[in-house]
PDB file of N, CA and C in Angstrom:
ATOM      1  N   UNK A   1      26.775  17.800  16.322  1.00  0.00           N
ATOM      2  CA  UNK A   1      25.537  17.847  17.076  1.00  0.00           C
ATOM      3  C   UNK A   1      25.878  18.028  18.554  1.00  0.00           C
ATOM      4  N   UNK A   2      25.481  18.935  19.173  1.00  0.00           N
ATOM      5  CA  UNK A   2      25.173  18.853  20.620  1.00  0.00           C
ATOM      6  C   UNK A   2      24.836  18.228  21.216  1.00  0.00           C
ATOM      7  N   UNK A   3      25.154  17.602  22.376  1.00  0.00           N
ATOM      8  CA  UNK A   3      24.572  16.785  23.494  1.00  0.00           C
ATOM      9  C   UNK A   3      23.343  17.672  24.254  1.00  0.00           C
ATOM     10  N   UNK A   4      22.621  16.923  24.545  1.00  0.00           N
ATOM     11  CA  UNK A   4      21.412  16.924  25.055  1.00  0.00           C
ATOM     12  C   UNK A   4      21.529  17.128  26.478  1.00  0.00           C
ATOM     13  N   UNK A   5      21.596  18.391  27.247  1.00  0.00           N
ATOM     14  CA  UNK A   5      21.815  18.940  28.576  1.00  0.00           C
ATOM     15  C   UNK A   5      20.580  19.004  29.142  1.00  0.00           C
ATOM     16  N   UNK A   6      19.968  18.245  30.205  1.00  0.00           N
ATOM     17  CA  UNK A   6      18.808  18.172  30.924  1.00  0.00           C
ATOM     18  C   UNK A   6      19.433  19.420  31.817  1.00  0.00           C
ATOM     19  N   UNK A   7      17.988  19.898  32.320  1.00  0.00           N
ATOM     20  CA  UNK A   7      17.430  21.134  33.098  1.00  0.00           C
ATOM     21  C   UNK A   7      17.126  20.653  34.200  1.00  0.00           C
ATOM     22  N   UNK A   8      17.794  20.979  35.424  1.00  0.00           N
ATOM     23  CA  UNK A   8      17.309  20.738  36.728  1.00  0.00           C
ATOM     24  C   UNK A   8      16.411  20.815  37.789  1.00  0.00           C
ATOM     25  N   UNK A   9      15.188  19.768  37.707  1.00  0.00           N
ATOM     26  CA  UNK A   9      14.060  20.175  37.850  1.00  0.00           C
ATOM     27  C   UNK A   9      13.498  19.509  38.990  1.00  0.00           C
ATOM     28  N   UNK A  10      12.658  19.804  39.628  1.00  0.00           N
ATOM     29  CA  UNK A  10      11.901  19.051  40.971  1.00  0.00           C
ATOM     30  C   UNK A  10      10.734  18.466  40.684  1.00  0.00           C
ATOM     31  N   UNK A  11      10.420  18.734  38.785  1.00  0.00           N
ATOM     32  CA  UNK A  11       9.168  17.832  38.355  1.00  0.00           C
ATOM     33  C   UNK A  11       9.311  16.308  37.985  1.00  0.00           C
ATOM     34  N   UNK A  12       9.446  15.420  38.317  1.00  0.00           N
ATOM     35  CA  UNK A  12       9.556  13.967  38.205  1.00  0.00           C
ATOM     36  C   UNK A  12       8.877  13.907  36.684  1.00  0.00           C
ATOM     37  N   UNK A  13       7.505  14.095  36.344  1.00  0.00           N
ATOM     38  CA  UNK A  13       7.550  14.082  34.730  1.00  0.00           C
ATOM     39  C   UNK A  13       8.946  15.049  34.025  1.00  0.00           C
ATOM     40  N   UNK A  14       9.168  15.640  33.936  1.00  0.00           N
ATOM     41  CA  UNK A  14       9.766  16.677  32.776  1.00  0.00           C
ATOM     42  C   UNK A  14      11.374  15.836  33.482  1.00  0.00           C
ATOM     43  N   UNK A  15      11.870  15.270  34.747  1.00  0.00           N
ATOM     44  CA  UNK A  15      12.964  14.489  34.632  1.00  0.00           C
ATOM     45  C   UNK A  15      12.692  13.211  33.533  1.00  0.00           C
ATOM     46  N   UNK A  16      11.766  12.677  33.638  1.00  0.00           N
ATOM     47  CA  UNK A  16      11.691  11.354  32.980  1.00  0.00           C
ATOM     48  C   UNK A  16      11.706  11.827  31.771  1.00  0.00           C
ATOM     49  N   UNK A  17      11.030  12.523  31.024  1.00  0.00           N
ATOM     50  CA  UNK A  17      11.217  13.197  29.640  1.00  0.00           C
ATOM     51  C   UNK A  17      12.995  13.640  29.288  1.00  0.00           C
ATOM     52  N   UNK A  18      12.732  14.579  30.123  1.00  0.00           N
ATOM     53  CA  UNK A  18      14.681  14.612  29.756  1.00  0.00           C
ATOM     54  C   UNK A  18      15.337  13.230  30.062  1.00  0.00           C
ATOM     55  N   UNK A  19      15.127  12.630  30.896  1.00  0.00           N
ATOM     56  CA  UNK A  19      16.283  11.880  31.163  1.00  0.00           C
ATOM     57  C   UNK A  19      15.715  10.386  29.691  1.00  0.00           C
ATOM     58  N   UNK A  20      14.922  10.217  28.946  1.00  0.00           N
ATOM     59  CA  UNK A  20      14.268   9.392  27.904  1.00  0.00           C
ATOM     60  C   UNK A  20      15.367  10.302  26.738  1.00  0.00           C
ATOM     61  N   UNK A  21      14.956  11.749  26.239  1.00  0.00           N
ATOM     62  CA  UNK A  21      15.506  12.249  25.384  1.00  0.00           C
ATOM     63  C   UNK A  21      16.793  11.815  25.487  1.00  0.00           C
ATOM     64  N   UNK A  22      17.628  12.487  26.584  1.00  0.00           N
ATOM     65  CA  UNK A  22      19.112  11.748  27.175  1.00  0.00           C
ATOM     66  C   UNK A  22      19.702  10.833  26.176  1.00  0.00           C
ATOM     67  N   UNK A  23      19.043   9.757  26.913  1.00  0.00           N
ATOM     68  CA  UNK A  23      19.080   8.234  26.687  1.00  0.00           C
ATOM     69  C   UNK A  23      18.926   7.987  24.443  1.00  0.00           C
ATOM     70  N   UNK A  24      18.253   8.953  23.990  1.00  0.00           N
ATOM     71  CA  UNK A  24      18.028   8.845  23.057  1.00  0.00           C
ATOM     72  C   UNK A  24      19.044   9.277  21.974  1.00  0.00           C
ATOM     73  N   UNK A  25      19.200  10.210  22.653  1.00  0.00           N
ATOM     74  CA  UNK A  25      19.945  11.475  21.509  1.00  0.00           C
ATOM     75  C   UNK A  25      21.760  11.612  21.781  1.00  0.00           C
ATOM     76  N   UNK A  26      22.125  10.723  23.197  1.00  0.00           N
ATOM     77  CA  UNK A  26      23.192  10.691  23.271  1.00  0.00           C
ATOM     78  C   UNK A  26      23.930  10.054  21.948  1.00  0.00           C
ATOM     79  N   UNK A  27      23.585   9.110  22.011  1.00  0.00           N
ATOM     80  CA  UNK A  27      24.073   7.806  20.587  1.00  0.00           C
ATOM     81  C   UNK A  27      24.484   8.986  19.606  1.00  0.00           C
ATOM     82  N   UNK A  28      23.863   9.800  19.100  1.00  0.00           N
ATOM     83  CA  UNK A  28      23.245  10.612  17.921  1.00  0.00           C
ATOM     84  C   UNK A  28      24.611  11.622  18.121  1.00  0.00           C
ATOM     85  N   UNK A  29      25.005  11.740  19.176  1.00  0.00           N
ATOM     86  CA  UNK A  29      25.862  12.630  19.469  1.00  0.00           C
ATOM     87  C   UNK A  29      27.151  12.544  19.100  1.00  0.00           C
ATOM     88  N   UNK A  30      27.343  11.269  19.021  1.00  0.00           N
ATOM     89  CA  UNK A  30      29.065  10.399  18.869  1.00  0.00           C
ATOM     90  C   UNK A  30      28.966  10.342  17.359  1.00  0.00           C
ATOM     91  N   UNK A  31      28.298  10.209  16.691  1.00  0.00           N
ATOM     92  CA  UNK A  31      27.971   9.924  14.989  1.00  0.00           C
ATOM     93  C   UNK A  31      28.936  11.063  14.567  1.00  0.00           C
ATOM     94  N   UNK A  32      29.723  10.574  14.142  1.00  0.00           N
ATOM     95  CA  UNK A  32      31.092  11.926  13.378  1.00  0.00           C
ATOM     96  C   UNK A  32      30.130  11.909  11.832  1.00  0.00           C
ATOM     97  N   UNK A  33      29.587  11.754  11.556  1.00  0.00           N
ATOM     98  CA  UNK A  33      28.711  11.884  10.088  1.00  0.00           C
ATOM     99  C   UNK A  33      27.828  12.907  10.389  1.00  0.00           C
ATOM    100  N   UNK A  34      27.212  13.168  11.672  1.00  0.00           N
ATOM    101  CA  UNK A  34      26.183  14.741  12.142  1.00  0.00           C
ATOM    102  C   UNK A  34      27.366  15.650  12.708  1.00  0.00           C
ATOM    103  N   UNK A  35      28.303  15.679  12.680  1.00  0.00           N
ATOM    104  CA  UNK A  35      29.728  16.745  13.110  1.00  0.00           C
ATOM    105  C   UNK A  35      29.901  17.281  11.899  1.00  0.00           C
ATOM    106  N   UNK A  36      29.291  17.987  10.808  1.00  0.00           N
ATOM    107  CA  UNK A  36      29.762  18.237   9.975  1.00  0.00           C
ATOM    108  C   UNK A  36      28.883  19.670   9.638  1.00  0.00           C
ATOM    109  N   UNK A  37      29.630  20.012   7.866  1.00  0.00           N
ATOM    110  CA  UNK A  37      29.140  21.087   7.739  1.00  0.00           C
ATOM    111  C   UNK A  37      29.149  21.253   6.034  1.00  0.00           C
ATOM    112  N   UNK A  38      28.139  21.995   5.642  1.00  0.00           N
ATOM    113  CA  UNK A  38      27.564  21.623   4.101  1.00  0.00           C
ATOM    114  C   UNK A  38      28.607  22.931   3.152  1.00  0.00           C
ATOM    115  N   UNK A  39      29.303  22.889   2.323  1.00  0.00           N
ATOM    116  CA  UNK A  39      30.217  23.703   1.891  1.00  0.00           C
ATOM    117  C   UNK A  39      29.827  23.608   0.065  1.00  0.00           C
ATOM    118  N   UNK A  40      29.555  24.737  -0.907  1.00  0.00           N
ATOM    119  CA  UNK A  40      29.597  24.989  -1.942  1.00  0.00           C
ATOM    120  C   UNK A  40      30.713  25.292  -2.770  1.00  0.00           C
ATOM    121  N   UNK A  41      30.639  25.418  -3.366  1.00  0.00           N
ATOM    122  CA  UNK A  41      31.385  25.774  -4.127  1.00  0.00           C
ATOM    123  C   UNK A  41      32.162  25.290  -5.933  1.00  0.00           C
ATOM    124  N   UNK A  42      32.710  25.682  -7.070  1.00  0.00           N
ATOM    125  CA  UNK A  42      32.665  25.116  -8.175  1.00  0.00           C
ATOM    126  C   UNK A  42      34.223  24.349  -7.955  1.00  0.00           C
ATOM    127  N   UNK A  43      34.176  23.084  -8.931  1.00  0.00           N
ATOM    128  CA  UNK A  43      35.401  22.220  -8.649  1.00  0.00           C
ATOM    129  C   UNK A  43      35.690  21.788  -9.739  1.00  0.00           C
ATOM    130  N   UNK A  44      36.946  21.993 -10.179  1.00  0.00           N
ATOM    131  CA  UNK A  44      37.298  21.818 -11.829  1.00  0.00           C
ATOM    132  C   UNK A  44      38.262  20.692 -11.891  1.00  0.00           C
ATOM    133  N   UNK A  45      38.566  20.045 -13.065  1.00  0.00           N
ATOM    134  CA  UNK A  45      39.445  18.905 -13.368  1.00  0.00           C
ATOM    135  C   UNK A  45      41.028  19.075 -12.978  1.00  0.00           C
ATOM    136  N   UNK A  46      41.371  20.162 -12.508  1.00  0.00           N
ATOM    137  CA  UNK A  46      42.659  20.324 -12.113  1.00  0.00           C
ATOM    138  C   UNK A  46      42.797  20.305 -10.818  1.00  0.00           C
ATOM    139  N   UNK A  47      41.751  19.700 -10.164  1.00  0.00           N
ATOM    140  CA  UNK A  47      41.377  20.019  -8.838  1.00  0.00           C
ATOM    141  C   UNK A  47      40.964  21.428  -7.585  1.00  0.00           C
ATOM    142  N   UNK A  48      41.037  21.213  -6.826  1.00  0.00           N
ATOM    143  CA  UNK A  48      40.161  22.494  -5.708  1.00  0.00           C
ATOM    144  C   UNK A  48      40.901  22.137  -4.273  1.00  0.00           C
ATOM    145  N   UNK A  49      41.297  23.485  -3.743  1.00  0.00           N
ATOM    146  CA  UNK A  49      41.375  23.292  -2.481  1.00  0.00           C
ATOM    147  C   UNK A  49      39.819  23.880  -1.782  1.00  0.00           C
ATOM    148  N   UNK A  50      39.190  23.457  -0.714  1.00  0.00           N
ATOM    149  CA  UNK A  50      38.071  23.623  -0.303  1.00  0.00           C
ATOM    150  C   UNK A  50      38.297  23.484   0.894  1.00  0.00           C
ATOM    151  N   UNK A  51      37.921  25.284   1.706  1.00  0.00           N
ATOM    152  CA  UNK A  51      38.141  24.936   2.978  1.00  0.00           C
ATOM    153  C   UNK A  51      36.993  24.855   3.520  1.00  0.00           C
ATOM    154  N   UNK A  52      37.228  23.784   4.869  1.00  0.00           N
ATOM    155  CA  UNK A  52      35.842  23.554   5.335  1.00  0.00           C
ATOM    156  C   UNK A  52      35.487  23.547   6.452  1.00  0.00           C
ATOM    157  N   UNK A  53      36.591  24.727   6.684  1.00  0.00           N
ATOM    158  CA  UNK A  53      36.102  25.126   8.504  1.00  0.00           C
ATOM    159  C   UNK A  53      35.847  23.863   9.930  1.00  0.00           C
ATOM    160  N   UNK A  54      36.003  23.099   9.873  1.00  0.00           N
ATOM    161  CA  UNK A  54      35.586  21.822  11.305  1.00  0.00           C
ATOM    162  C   UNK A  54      36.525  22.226  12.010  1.00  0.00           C
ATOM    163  N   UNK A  55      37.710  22.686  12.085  1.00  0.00           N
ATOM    164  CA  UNK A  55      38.421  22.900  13.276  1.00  0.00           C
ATOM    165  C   UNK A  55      39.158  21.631  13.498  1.00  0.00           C
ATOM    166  N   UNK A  56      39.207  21.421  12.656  1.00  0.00           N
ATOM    167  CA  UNK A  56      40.070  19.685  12.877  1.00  0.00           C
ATOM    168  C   UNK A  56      40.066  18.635  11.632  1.00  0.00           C
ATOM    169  N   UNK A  57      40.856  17.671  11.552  1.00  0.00           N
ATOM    170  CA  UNK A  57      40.683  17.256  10.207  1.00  0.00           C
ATOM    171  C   UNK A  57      39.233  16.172  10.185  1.00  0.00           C
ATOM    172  N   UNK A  58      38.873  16.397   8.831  1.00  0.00           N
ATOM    173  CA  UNK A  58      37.461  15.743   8.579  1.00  0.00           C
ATOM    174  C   UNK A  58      37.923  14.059   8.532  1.00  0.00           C
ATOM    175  N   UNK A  59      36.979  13.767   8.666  1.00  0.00           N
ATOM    176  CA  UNK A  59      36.501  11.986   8.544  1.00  0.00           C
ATOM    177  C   UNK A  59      36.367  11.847   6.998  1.00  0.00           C
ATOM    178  N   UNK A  60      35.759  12.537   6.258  1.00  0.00           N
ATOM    179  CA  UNK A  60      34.741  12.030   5.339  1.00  0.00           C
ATOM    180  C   UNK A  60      34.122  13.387   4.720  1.00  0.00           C
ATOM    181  N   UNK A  61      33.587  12.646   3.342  1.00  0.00           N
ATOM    182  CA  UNK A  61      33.078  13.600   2.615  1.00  0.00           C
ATOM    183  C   UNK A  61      31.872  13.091   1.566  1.00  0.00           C
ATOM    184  N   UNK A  62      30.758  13.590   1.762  1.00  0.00           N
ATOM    185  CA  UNK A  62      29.715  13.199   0.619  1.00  0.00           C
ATOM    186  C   UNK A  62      28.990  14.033   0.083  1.00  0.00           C
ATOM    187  N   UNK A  63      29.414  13.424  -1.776  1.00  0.00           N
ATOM    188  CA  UNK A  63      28.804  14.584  -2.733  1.00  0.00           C
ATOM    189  C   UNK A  63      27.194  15.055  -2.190  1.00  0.00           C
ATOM    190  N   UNK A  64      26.560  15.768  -2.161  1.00  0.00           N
ATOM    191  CA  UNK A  64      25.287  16.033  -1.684  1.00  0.00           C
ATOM    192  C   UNK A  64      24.675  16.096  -3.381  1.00  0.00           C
ATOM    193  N   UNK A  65      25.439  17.130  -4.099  1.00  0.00           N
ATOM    194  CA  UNK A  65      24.333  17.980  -5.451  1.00  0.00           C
ATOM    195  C   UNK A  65      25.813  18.390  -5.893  1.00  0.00           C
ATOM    196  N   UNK A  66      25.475  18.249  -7.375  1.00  0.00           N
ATOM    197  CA  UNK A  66      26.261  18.339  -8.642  1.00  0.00           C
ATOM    198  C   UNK A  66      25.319  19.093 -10.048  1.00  0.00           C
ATOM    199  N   UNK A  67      26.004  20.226 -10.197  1.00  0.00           N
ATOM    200  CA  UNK A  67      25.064  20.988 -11.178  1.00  0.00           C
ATOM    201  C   UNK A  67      26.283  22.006 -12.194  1.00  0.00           C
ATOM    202  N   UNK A  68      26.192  21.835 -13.055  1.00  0.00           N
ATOM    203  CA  UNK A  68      26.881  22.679 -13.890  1.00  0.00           C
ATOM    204  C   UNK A  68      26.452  24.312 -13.500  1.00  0.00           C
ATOM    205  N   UNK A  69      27.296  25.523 -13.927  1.00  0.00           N
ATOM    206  CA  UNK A  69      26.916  26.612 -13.327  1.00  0.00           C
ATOM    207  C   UNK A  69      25.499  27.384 -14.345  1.00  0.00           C
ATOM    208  N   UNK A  70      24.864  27.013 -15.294  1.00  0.00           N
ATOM    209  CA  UNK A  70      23.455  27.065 -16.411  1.00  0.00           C
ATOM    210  C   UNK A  70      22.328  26.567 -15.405  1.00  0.00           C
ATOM    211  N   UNK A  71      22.852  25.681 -14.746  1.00  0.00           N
ATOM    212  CA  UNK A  71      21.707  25.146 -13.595  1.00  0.00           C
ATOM    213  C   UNK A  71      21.484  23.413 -14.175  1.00  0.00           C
ATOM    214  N   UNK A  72      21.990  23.177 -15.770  1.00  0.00           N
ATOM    215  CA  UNK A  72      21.548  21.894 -15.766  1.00  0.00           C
ATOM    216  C   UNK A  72      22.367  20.878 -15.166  1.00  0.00           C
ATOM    217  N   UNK A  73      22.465  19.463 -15.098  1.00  0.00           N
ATOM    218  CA  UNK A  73      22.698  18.160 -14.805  1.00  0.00           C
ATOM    219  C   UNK A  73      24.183  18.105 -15.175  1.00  0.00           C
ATOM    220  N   UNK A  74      24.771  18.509 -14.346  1.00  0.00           N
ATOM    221  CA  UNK A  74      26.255  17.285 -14.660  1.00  0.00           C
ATOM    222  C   UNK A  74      26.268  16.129 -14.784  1.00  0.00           C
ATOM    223  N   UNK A  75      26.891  15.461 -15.279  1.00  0.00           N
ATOM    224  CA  UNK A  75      26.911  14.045 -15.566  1.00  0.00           C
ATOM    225  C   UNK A  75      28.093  13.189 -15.494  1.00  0.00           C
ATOM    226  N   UNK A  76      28.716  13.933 -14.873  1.00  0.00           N
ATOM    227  CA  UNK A  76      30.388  13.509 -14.452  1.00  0.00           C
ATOM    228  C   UNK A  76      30.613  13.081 -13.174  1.00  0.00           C
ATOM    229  N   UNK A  77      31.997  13.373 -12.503  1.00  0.00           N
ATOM    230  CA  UNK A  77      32.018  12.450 -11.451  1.00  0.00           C
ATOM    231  C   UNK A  77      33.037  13.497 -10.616  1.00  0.00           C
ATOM    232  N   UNK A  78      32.370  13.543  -9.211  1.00  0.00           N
ATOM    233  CA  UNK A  78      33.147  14.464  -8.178  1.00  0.00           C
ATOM    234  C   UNK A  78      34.125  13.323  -7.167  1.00  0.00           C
ATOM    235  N   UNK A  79      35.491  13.898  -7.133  1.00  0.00           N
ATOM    236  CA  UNK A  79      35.300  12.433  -6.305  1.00  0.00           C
ATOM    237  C   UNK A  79      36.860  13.679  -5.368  1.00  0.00           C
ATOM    238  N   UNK A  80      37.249  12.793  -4.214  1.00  0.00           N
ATOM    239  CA  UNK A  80      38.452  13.304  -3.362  1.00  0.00           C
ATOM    240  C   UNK A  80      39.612  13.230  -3.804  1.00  0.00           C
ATOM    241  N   UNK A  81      40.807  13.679  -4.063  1.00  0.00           N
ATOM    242  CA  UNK A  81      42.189  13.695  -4.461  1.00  0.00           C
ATOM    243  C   UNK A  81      42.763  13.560  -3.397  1.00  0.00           C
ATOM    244  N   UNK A  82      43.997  12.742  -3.703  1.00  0.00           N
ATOM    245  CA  UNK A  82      44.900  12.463  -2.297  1.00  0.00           C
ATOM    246  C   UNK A  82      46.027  13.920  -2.383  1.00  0.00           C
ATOM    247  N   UNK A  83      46.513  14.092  -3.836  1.00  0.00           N
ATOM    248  CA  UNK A  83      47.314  15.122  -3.988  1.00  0.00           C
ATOM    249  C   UNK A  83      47.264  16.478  -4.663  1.00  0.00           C
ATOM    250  N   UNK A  84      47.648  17.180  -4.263  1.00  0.00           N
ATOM    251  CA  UNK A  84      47.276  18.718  -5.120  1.00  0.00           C
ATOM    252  C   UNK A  84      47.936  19.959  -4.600  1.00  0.00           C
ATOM    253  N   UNK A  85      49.495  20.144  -5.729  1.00  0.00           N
ATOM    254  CA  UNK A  85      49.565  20.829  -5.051  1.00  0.00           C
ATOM    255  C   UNK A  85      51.212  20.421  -4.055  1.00  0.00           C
ATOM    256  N   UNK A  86      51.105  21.534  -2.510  1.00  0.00           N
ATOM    257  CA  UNK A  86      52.043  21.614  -1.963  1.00  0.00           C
ATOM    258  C   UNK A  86      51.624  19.941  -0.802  1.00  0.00           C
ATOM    259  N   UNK A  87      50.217  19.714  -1.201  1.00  0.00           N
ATOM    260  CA  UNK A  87      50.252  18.403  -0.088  1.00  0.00           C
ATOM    261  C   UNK A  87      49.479  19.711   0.994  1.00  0.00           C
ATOM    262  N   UNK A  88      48.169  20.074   1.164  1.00  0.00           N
ATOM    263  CA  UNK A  88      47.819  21.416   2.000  1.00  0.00           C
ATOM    264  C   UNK A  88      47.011  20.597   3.262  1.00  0.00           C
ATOM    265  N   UNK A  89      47.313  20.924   4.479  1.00  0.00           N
ATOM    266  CA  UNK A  89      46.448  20.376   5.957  1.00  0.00           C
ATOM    267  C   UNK A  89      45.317  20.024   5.872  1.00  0.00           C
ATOM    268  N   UNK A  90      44.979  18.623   6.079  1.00  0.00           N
ATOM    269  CA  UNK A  90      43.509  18.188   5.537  1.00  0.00           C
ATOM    270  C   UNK A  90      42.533  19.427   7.392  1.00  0.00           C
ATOM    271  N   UNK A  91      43.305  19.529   8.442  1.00  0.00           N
ATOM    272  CA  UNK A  91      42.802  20.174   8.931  1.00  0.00           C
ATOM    273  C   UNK A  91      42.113  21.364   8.837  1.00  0.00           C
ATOM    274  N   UNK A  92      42.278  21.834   7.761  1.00  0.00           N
ATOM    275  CA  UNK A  92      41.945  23.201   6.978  1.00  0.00           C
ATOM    276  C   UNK A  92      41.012  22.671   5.401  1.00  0.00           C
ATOM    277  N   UNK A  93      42.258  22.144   4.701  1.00  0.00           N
ATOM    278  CA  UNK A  93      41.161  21.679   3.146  1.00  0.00           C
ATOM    279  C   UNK A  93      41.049  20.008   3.316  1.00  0.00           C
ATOM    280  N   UNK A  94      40.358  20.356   2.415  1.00  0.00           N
ATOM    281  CA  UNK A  94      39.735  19.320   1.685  1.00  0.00           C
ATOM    282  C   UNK A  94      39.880  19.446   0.079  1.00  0.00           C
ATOM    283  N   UNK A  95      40.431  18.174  -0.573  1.00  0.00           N
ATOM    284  CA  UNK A  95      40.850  18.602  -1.678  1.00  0.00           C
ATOM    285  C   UNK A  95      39.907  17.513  -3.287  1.00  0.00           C
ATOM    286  N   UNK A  96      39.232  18.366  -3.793  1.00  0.00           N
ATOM    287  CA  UNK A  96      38.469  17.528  -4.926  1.00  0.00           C
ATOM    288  C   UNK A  96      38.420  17.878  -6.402  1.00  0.00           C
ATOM    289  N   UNK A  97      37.712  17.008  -7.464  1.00  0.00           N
ATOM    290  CA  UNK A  97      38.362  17.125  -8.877  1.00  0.00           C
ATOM    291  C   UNK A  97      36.841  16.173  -9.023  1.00  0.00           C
ATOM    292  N   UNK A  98      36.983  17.162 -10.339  1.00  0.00           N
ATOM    293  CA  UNK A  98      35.526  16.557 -11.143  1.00  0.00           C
ATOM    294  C   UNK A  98      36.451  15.869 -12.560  1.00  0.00           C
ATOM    295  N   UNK A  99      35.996  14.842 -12.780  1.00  0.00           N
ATOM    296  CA  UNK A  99      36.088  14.197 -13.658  1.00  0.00           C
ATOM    297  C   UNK A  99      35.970  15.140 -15.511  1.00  0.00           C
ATOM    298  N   UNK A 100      34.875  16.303 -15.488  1.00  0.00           N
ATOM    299  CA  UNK A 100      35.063  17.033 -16.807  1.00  0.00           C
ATOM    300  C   UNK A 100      34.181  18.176 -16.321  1.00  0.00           C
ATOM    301  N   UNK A 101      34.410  19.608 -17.193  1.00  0.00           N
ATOM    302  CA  UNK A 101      34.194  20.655 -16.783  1.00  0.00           C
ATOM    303  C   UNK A 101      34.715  21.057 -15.574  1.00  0.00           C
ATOM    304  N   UNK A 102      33.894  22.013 -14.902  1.00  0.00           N
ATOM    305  CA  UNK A 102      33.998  22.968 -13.688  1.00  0.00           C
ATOM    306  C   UNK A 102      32.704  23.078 -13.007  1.00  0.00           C
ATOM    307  N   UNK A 103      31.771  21.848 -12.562  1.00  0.00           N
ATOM    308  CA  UNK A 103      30.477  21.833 -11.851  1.00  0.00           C
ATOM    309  C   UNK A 103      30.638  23.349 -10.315  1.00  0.00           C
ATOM    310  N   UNK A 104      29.394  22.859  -9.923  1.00  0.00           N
ATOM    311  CA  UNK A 104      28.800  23.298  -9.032  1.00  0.00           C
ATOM    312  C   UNK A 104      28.511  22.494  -7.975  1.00  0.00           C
ATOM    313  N   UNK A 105      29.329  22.536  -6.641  1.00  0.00           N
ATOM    314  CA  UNK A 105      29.009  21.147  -6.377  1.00  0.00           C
ATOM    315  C   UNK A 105      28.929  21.614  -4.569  1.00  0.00           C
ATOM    316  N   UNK A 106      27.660  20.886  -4.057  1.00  0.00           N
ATOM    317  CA  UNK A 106      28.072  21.047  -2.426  1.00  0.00           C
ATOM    318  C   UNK A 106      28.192  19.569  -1.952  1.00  0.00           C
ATOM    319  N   UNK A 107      28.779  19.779  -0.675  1.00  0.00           N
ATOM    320  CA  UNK A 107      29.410  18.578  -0.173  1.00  0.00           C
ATOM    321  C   UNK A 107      28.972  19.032   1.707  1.00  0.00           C
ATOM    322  N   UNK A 108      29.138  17.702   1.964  1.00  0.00           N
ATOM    323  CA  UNK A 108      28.755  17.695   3.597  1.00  0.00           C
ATOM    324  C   UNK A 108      30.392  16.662   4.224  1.00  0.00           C
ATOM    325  N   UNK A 109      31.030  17.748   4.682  1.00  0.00           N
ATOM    326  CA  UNK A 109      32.396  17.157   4.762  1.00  0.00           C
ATOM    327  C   UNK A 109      31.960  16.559   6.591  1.00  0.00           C
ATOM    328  N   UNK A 110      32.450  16.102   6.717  1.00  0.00           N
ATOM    329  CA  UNK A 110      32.558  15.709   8.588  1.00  0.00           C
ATOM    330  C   UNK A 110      33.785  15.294   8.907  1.00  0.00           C
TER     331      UNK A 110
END
């Protein structure tokens, strides 16, 4: 999320408005949980490398939606792997494994 850049103004209302928003939305700004970015893709029991673009290594990761590729209900379990593989830059992937099949799954990595 972006920080909230007030506009330099000689109106005393529209300062107090920006400078309230400011005050509001800064907090909102530091939250590494809104630094993120929503990534698709299918993830099978042998695991997945998944890149997820942040430019740096992620914090965190939460399943959003889990769907088999028919469109119905998975009923299994997506979860993070520590290993897979050559050991690949969490700065780049992110690495996950579904419990059975090959779902459909997006995720909001941060």
């Amino acid at each position: 999320m972006k920080r909230f850049e007030p506009i330099p103004s000689n109106i005393d209302a529209l300062n107090r408005v920006q400078d309230s928003l400011q005050d509001s939305l800064s907090p909102l700004a530091d939250l590494e949980i809104l630094n993120g970015r929503l990534i698709s893709g299918p993830i099978g029991t042998s695991g997945a490398l998944i890149a997820h673009r942040l430019g740096r290594p992620y914090k965190g990761v939460l399943v959003v939606k889990t769907s088999l590729p028919d469109g119905t209900d998975y009923t299994g379990r997506v979860r993070e792997i520590t290993t897979l593989g050559s050991n690949p830059d969490d700065s780049v992937y992110i690495k996950m494994a579904s419990t059975a099949g090959t779902p459909d799954v997006s995720l909001w990595v941060f």
